[in-house]
PDBML (XML) file of the C-alpha atoms, coordinates in Angstrom:
<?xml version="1.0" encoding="UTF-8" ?>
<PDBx:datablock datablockName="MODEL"
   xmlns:PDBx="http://pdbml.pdb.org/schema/pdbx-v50.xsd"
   xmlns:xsi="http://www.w3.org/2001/XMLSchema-instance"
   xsi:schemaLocation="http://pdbml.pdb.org/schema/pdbx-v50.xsd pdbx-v50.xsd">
   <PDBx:atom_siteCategory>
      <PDBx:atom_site id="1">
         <PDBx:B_iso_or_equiv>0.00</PDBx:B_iso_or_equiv>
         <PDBx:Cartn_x>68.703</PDBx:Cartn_x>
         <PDBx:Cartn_y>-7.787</PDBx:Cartn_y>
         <PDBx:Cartn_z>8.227</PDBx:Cartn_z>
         <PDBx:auth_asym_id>A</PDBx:auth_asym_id>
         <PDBx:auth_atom_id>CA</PDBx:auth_atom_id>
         <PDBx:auth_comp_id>UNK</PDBx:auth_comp_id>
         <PDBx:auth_seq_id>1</PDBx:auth_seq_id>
         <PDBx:group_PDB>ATOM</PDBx:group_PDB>
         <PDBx:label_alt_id xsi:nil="true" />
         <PDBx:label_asym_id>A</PDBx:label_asym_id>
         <PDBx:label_atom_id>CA</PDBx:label_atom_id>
         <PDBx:label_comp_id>UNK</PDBx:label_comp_id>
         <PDBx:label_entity_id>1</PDBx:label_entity_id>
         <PDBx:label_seq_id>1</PDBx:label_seq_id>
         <PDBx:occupancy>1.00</PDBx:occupancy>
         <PDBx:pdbx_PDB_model_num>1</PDBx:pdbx_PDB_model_num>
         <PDBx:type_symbol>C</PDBx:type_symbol>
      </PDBx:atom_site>
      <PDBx:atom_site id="2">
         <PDBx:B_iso_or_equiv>0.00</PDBx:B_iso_or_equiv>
         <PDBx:Cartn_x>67.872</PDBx:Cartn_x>
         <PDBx:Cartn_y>-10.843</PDBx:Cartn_y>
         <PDBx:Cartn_z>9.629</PDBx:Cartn_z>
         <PDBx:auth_asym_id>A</PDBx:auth_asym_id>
         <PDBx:auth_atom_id>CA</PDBx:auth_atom_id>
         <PDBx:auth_comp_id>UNK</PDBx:auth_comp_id>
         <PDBx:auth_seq_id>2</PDBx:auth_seq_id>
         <PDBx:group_PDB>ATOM</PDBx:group_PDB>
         <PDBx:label_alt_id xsi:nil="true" />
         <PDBx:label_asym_id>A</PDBx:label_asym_id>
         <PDBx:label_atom_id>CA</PDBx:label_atom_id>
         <PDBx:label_comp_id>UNK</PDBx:label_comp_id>
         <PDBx:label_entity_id>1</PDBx:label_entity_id>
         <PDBx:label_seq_id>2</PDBx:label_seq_id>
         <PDBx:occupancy>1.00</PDBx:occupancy>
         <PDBx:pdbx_PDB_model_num>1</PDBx:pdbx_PDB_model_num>
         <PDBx:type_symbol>C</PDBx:type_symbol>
      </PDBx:atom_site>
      <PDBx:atom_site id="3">
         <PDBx:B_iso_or_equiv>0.00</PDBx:B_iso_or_equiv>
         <PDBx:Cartn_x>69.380</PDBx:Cartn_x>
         <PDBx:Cartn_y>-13.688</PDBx:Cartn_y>
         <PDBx:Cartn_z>8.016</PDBx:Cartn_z>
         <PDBx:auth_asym_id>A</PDBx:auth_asym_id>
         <PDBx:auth_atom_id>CA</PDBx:auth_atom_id>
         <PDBx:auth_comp_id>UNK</PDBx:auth_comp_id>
         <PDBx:auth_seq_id>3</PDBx:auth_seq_id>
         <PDBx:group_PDB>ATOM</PDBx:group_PDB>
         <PDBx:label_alt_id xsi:nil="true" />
         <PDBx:label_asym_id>A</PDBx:label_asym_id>
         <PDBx:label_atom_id>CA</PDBx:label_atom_id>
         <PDBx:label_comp_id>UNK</PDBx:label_comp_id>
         <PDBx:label_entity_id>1</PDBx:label_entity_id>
         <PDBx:label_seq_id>3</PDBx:label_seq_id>
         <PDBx:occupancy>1.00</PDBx:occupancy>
         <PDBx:pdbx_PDB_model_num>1</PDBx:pdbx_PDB_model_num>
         <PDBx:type_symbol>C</PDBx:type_symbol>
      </PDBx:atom_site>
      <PDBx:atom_site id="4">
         <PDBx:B_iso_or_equiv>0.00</PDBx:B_iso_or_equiv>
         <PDBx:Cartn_x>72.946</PDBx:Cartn_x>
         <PDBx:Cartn_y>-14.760</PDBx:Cartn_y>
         <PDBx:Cartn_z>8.946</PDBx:Cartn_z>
         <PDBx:auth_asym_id>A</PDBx:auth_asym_id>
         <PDBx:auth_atom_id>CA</PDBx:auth_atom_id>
         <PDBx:auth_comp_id>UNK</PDBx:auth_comp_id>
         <PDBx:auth_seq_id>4</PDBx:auth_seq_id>
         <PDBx:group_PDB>ATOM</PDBx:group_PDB>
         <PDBx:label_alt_id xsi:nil="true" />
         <PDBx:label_asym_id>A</PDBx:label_asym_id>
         <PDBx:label_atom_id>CA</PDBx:label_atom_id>
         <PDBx:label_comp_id>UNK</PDBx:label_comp_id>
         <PDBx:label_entity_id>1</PDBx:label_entity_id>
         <PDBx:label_seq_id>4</PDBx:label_seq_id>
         <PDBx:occupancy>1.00</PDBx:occupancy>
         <PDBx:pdbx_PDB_model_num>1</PDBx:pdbx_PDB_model_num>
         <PDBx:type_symbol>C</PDBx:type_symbol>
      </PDBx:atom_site>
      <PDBx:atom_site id="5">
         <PDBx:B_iso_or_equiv>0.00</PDBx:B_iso_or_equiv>
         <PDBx:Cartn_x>74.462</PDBx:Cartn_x>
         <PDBx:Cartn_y>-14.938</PDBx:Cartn_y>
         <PDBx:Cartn_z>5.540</PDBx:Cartn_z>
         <PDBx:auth_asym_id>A</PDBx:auth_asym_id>
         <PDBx:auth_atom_id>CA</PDBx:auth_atom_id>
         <PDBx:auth_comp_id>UNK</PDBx:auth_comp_id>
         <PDBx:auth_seq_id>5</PDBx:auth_seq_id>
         <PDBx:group_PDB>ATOM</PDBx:group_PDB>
         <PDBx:label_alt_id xsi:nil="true" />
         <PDBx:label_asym_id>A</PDBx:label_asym_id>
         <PDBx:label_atom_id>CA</PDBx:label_atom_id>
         <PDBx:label_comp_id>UNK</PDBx:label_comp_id>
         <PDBx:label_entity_id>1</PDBx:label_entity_id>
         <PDBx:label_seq_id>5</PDBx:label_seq_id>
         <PDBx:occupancy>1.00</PDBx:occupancy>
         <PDBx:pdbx_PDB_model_num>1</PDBx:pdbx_PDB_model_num>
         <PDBx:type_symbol>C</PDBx:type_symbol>
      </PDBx:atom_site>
      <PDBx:atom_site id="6">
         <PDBx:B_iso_or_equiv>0.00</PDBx:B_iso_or_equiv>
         <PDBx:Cartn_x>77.195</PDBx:Cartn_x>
         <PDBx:Cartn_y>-13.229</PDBx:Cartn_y>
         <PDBx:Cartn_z>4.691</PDBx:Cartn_z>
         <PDBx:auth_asym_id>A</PDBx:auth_asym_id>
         <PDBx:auth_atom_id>CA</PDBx:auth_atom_id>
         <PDBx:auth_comp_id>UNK</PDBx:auth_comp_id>
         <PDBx:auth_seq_id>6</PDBx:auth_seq_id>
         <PDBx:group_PDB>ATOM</PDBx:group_PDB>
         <PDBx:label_alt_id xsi:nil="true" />
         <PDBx:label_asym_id>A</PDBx:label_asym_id>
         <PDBx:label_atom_id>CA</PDBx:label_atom_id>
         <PDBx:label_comp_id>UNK</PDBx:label_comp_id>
         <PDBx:label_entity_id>1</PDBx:label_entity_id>
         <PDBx:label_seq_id>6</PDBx:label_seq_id>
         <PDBx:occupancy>1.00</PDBx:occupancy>
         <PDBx:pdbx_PDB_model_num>1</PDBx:pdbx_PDB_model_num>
         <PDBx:type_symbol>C</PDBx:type_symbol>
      </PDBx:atom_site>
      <PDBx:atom_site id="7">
         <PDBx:B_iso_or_equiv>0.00</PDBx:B_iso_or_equiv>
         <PDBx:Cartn_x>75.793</PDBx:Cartn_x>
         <PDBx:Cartn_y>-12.415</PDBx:Cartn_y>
         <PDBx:Cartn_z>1.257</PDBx:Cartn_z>
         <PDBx:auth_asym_id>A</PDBx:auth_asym_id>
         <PDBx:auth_atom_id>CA</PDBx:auth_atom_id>
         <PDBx:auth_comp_id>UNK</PDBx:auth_comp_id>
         <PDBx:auth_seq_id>7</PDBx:auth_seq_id>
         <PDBx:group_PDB>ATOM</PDBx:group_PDB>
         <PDBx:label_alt_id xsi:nil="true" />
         <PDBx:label_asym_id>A</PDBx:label_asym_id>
         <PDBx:label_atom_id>CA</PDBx:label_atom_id>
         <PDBx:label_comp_id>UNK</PDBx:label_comp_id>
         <PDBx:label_entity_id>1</PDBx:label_entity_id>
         <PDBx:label_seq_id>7</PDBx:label_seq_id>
         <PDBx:occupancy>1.00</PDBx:occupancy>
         <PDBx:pdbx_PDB_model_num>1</PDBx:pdbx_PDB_model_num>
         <PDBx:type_symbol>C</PDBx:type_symbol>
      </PDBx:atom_site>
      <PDBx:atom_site id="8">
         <PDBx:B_iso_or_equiv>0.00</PDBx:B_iso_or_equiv>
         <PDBx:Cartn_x>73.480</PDBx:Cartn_x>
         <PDBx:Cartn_y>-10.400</PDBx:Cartn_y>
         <PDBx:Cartn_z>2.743</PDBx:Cartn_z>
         <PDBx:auth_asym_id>A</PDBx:auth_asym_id>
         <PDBx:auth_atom_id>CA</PDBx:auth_atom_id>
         <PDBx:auth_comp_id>UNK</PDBx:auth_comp_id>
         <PDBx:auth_seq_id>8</PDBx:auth_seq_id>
         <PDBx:group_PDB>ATOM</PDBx:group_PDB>
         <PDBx:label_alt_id xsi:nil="true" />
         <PDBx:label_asym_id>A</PDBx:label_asym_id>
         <PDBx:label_atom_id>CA</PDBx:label_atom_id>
         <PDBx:label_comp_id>UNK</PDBx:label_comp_id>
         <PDBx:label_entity_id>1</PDBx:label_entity_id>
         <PDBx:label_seq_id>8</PDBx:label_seq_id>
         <PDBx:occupancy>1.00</PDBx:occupancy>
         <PDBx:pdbx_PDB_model_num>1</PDBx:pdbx_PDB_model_num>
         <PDBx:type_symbol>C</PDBx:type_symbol>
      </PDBx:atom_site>
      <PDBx:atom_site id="9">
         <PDBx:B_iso_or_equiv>0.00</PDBx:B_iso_or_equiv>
         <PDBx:Cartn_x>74.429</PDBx:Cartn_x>
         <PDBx:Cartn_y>-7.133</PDBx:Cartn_y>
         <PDBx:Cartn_z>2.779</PDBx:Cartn_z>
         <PDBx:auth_asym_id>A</PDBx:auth_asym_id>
         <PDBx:auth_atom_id>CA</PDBx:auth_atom_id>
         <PDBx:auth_comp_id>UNK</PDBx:auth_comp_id>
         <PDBx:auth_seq_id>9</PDBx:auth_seq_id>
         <PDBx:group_PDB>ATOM</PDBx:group_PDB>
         <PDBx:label_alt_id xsi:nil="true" />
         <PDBx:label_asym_id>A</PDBx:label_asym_id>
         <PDBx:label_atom_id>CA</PDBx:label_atom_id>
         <PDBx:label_comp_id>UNK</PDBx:label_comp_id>
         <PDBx:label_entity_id>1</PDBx:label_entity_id>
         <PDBx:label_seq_id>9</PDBx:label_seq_id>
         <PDBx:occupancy>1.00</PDBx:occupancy>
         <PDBx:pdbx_PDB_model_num>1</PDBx:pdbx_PDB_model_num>
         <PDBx:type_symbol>C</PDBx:type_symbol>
      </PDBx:atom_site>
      <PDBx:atom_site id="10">
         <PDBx:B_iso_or_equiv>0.00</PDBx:B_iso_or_equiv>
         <PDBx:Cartn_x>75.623</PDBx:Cartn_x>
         <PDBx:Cartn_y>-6.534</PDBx:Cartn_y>
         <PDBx:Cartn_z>-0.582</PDBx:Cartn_z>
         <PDBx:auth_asym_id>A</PDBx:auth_asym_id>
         <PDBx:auth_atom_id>CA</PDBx:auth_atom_id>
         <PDBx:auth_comp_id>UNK</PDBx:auth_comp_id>
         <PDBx:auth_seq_id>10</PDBx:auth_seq_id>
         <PDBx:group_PDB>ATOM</PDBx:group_PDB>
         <PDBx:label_alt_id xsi:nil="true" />
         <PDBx:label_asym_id>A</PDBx:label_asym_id>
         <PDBx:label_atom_id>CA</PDBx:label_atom_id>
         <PDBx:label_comp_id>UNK</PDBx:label_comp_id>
         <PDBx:label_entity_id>1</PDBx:label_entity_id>
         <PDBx:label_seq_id>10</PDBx:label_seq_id>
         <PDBx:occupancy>1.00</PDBx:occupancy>
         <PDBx:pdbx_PDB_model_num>1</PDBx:pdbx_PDB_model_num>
         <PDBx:type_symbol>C</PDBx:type_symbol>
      </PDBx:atom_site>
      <PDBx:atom_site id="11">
         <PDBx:B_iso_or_equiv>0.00</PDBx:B_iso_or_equiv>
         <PDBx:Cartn_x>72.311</PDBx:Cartn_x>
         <PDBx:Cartn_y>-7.628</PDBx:Cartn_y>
         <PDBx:Cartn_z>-1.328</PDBx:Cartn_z>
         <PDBx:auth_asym_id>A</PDBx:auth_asym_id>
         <PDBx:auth_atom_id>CA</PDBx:auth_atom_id>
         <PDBx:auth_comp_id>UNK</PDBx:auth_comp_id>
         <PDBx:auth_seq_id>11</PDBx:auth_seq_id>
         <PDBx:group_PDB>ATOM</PDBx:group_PDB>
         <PDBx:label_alt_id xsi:nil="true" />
         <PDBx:label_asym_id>A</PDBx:label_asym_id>
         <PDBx:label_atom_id>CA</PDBx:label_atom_id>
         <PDBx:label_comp_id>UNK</PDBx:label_comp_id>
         <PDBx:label_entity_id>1</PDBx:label_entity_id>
         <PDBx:label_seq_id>11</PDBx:label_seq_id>
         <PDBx:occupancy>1.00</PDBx:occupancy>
         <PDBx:pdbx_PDB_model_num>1</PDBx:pdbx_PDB_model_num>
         <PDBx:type_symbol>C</PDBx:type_symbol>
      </PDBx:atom_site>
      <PDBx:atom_site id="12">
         <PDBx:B_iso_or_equiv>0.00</PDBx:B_iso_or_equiv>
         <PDBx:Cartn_x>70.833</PDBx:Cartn_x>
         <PDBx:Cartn_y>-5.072</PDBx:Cartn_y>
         <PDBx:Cartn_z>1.642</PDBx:Cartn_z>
         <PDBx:auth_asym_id>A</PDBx:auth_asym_id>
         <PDBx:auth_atom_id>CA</PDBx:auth_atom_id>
         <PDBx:auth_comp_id>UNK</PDBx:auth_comp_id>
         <PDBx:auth_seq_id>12</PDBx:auth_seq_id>
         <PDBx:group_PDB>ATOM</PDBx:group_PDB>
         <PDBx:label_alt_id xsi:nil="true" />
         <PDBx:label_asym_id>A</PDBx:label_asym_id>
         <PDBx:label_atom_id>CA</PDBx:label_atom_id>
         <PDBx:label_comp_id>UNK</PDBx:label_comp_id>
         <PDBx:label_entity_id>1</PDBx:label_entity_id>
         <PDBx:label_seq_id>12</PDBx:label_seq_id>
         <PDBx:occupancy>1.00</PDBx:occupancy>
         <PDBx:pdbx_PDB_model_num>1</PDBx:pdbx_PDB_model_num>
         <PDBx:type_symbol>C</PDBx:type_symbol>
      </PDBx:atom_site>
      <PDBx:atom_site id="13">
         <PDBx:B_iso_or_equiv>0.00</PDBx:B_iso_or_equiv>
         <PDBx:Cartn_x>72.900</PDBx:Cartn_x>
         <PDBx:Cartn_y>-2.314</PDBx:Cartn_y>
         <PDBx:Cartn_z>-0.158</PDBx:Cartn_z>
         <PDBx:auth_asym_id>A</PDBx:auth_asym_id>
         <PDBx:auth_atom_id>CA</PDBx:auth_atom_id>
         <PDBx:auth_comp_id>UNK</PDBx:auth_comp_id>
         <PDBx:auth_seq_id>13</PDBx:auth_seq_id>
         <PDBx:group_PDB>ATOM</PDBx:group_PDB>
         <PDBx:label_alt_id xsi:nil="true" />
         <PDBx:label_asym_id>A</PDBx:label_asym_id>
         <PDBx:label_atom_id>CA</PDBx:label_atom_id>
         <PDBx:label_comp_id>UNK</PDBx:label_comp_id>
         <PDBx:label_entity_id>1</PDBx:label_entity_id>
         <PDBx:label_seq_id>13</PDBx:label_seq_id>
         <PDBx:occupancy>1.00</PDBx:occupancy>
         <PDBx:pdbx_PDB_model_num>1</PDBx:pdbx_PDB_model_num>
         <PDBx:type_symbol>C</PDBx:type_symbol>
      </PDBx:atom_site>
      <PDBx:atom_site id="14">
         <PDBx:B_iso_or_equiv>0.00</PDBx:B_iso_or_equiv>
         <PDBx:Cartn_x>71.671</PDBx:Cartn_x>
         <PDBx:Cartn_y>-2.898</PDBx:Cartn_y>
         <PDBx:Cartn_z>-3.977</PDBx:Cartn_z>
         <PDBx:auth_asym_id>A</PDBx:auth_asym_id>
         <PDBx:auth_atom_id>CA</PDBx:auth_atom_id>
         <PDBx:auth_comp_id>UNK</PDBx:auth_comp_id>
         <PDBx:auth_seq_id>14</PDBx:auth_seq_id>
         <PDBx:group_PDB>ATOM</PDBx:group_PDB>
         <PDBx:label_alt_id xsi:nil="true" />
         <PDBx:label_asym_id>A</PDBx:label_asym_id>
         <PDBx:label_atom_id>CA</PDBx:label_atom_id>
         <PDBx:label_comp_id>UNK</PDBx:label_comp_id>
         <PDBx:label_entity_id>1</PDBx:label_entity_id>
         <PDBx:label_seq_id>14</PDBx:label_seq_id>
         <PDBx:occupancy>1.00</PDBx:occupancy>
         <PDBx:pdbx_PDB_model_num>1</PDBx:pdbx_PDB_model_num>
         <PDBx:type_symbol>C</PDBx:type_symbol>
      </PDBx:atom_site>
      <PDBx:atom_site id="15">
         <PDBx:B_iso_or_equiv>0.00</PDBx:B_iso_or_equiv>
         <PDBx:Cartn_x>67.951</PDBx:Cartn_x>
         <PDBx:Cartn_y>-3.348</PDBx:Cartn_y>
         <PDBx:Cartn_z>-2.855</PDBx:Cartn_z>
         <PDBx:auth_asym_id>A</PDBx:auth_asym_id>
         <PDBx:auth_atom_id>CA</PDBx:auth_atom_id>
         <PDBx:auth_comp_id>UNK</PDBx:auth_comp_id>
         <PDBx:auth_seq_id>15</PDBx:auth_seq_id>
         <PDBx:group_PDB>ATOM</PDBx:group_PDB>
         <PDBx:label_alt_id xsi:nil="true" />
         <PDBx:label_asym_id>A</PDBx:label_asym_id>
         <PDBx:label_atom_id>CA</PDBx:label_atom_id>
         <PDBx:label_comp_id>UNK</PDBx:label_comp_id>
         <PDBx:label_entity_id>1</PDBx:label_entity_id>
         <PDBx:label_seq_id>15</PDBx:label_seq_id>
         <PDBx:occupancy>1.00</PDBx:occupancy>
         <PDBx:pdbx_PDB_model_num>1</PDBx:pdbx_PDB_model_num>
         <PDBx:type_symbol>C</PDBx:type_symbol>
      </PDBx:atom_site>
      <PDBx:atom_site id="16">
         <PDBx:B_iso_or_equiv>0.00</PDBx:B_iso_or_equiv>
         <PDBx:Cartn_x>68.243</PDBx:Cartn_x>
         <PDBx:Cartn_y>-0.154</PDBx:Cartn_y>
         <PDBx:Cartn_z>-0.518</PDBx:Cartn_z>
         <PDBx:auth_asym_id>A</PDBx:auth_asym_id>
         <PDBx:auth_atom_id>CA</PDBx:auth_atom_id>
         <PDBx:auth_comp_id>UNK</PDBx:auth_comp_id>
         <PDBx:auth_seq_id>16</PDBx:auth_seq_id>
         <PDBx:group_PDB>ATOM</PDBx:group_PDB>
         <PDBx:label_alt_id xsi:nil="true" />
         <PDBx:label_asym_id>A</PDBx:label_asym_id>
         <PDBx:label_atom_id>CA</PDBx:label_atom_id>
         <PDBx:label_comp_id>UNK</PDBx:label_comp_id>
         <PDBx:label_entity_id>1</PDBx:label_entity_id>
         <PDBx:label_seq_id>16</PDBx:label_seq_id>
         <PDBx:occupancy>1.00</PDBx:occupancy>
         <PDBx:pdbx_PDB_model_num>1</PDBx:pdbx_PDB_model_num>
         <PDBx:type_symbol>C</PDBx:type_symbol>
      </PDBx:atom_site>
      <PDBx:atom_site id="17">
         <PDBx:B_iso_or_equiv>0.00</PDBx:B_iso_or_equiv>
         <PDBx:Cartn_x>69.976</PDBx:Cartn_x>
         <PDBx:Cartn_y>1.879</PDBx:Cartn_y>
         <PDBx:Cartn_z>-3.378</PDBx:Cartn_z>
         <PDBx:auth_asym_id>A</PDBx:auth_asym_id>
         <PDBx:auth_atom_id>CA</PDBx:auth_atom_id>
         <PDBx:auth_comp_id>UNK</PDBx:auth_comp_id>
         <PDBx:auth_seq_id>17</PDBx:auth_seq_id>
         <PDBx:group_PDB>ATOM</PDBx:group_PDB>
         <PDBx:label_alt_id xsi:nil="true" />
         <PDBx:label_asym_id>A</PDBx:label_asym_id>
         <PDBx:label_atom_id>CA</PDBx:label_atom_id>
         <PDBx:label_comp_id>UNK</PDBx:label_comp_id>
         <PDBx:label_entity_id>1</PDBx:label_entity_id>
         <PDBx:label_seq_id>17</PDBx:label_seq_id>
         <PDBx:occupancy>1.00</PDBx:occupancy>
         <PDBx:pdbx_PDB_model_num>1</PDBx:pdbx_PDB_model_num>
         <PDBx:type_symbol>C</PDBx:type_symbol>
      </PDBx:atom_site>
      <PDBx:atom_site id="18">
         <PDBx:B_iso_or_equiv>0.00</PDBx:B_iso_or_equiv>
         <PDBx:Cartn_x>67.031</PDBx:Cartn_x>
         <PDBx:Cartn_y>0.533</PDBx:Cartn_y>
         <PDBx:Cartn_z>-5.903</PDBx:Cartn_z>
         <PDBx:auth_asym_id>A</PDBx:auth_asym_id>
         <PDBx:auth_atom_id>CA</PDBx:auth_atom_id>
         <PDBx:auth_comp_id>UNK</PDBx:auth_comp_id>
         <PDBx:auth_seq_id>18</PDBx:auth_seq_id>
         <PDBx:group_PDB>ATOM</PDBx:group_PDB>
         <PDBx:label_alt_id xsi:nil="true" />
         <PDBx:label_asym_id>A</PDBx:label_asym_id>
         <PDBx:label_atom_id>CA</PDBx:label_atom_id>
         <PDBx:label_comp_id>UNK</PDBx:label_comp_id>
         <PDBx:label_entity_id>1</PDBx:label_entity_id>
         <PDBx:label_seq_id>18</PDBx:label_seq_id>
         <PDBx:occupancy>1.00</PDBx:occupancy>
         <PDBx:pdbx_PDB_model_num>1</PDBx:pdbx_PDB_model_num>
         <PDBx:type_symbol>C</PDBx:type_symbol>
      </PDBx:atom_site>
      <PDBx:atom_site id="19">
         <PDBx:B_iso_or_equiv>0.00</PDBx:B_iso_or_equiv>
         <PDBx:Cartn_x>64.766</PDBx:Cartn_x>
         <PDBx:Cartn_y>2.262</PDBx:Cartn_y>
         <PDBx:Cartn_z>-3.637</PDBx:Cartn_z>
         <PDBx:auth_asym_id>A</PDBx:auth_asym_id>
         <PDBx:auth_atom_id>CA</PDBx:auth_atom_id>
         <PDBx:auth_comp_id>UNK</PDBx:auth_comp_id>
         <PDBx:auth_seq_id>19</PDBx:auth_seq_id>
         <PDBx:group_PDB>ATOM</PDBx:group_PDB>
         <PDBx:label_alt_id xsi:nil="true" />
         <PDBx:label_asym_id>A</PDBx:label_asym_id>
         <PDBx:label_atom_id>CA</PDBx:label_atom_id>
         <PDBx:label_comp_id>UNK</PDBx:label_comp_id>
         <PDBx:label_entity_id>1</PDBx:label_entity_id>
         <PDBx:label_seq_id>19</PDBx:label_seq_id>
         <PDBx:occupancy>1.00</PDBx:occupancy>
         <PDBx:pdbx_PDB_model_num>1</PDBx:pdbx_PDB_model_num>
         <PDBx:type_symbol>C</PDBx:type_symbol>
      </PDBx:atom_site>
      <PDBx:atom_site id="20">
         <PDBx:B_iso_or_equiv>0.00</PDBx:B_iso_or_equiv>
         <PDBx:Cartn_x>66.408</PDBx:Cartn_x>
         <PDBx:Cartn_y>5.511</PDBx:Cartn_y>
         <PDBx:Cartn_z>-3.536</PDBx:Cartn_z>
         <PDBx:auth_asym_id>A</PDBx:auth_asym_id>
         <PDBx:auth_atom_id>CA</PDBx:auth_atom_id>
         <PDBx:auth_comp_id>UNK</PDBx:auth_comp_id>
         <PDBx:auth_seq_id>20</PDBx:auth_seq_id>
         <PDBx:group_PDB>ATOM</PDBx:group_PDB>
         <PDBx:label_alt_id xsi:nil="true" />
         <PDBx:label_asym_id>A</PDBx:label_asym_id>
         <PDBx:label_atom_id>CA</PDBx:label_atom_id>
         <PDBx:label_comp_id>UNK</PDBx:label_comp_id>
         <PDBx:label_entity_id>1</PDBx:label_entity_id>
         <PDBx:label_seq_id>20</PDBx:label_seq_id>
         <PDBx:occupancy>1.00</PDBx:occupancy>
         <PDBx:pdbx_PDB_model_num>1</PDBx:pdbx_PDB_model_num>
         <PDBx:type_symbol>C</PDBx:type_symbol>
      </PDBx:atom_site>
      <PDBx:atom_site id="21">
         <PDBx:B_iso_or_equiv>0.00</PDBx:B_iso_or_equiv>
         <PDBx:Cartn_x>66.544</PDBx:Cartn_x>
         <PDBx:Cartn_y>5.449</PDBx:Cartn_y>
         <PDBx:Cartn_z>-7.147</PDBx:Cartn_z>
         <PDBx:auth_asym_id>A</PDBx:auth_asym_id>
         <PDBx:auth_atom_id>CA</PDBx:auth_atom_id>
         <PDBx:auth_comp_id>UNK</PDBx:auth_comp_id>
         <PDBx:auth_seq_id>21</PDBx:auth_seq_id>
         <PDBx:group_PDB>ATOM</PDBx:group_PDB>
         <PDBx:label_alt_id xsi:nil="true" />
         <PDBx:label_asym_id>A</PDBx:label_asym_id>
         <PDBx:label_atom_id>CA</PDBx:label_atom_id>
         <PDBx:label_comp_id>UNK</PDBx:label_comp_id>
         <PDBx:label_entity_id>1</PDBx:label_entity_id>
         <PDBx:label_seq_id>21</PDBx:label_seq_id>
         <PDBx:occupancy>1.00</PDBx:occupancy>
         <PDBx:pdbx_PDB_model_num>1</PDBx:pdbx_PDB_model_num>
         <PDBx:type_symbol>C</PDBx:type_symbol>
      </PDBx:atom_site>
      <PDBx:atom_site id="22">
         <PDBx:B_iso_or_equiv>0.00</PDBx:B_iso_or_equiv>
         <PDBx:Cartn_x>63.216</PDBx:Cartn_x>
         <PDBx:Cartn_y>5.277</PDBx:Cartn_y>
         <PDBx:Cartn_z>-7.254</PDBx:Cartn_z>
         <PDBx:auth_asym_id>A</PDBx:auth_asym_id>
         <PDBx:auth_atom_id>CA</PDBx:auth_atom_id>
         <PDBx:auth_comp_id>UNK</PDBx:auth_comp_id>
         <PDBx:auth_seq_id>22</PDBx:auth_seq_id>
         <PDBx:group_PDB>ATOM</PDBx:group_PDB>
         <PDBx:label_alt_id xsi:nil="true" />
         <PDBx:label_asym_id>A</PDBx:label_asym_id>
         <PDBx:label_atom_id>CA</PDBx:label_atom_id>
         <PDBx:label_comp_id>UNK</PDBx:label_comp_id>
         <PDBx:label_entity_id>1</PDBx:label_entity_id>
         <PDBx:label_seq_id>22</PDBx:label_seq_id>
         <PDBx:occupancy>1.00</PDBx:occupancy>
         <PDBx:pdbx_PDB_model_num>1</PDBx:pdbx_PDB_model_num>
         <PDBx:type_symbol>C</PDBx:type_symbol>
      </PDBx:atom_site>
      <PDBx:atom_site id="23">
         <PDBx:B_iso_or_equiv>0.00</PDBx:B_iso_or_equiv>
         <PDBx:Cartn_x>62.077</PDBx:Cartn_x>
         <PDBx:Cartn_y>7.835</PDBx:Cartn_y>
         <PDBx:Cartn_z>-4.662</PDBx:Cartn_z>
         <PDBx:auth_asym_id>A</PDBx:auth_asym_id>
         <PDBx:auth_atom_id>CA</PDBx:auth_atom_id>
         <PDBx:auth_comp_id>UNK</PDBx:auth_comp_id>
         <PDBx:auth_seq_id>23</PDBx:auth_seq_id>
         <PDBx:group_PDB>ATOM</PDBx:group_PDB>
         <PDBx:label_alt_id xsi:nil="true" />
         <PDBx:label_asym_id>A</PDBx:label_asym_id>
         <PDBx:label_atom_id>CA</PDBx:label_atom_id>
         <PDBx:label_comp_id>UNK</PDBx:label_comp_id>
         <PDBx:label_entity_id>1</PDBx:label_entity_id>
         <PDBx:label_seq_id>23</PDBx:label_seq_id>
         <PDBx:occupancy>1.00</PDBx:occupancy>
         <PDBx:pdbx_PDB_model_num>1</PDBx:pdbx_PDB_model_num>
         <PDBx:type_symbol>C</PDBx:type_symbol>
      </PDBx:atom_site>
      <PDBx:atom_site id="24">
         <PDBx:B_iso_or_equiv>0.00</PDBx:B_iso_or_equiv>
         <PDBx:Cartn_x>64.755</PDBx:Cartn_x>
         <PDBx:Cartn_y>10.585</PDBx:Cartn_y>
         <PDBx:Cartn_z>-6.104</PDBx:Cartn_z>
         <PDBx:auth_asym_id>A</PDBx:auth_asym_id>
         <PDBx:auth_atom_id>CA</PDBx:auth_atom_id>
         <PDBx:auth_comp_id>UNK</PDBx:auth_comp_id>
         <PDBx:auth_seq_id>24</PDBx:auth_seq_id>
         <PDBx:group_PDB>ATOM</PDBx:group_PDB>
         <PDBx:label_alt_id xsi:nil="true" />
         <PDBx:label_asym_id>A</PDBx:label_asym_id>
         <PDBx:label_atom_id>CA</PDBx:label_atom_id>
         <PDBx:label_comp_id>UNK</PDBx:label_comp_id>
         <PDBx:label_entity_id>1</PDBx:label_entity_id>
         <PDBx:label_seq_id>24</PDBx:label_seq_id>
         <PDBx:occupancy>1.00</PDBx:occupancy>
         <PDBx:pdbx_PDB_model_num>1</PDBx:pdbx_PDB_model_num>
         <PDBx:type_symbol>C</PDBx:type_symbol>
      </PDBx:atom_site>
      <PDBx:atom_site id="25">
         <PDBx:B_iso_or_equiv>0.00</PDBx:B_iso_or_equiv>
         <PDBx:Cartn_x>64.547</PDBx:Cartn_x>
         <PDBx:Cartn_y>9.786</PDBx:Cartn_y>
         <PDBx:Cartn_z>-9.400</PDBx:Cartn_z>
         <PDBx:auth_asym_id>A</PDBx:auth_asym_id>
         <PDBx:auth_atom_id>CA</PDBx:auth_atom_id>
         <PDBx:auth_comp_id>UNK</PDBx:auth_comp_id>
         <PDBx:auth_seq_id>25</PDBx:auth_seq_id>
         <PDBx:group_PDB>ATOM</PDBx:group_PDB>
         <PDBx:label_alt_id xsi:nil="true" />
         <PDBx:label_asym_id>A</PDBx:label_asym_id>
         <PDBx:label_atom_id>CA</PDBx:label_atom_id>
         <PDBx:label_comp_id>UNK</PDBx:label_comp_id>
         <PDBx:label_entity_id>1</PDBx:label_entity_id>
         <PDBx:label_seq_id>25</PDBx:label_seq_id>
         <PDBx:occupancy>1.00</PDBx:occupancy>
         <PDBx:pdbx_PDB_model_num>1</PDBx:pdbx_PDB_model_num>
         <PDBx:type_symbol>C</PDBx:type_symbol>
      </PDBx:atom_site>
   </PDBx:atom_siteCategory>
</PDBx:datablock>
C-alpha cells in the first residue's frame, strides 16, 4: 500500500486473493 509503483496493485490483488483462498478454502 505504500510503495509508489505502479506494479503494485496487481501484486496487492494476487497476494490479497492468496489469502482468501486460504481462509475459505
Amino acid at each position: 500500500e505504500l510503495m509508489p509503483y505502479r506494479a503494485c496493485y496487481p501484486i496487492f490483488k494476487l497476494v490479497y486473493s492468496a489469502a482468501a483462498n486460504a481462509s475459505h478454502n
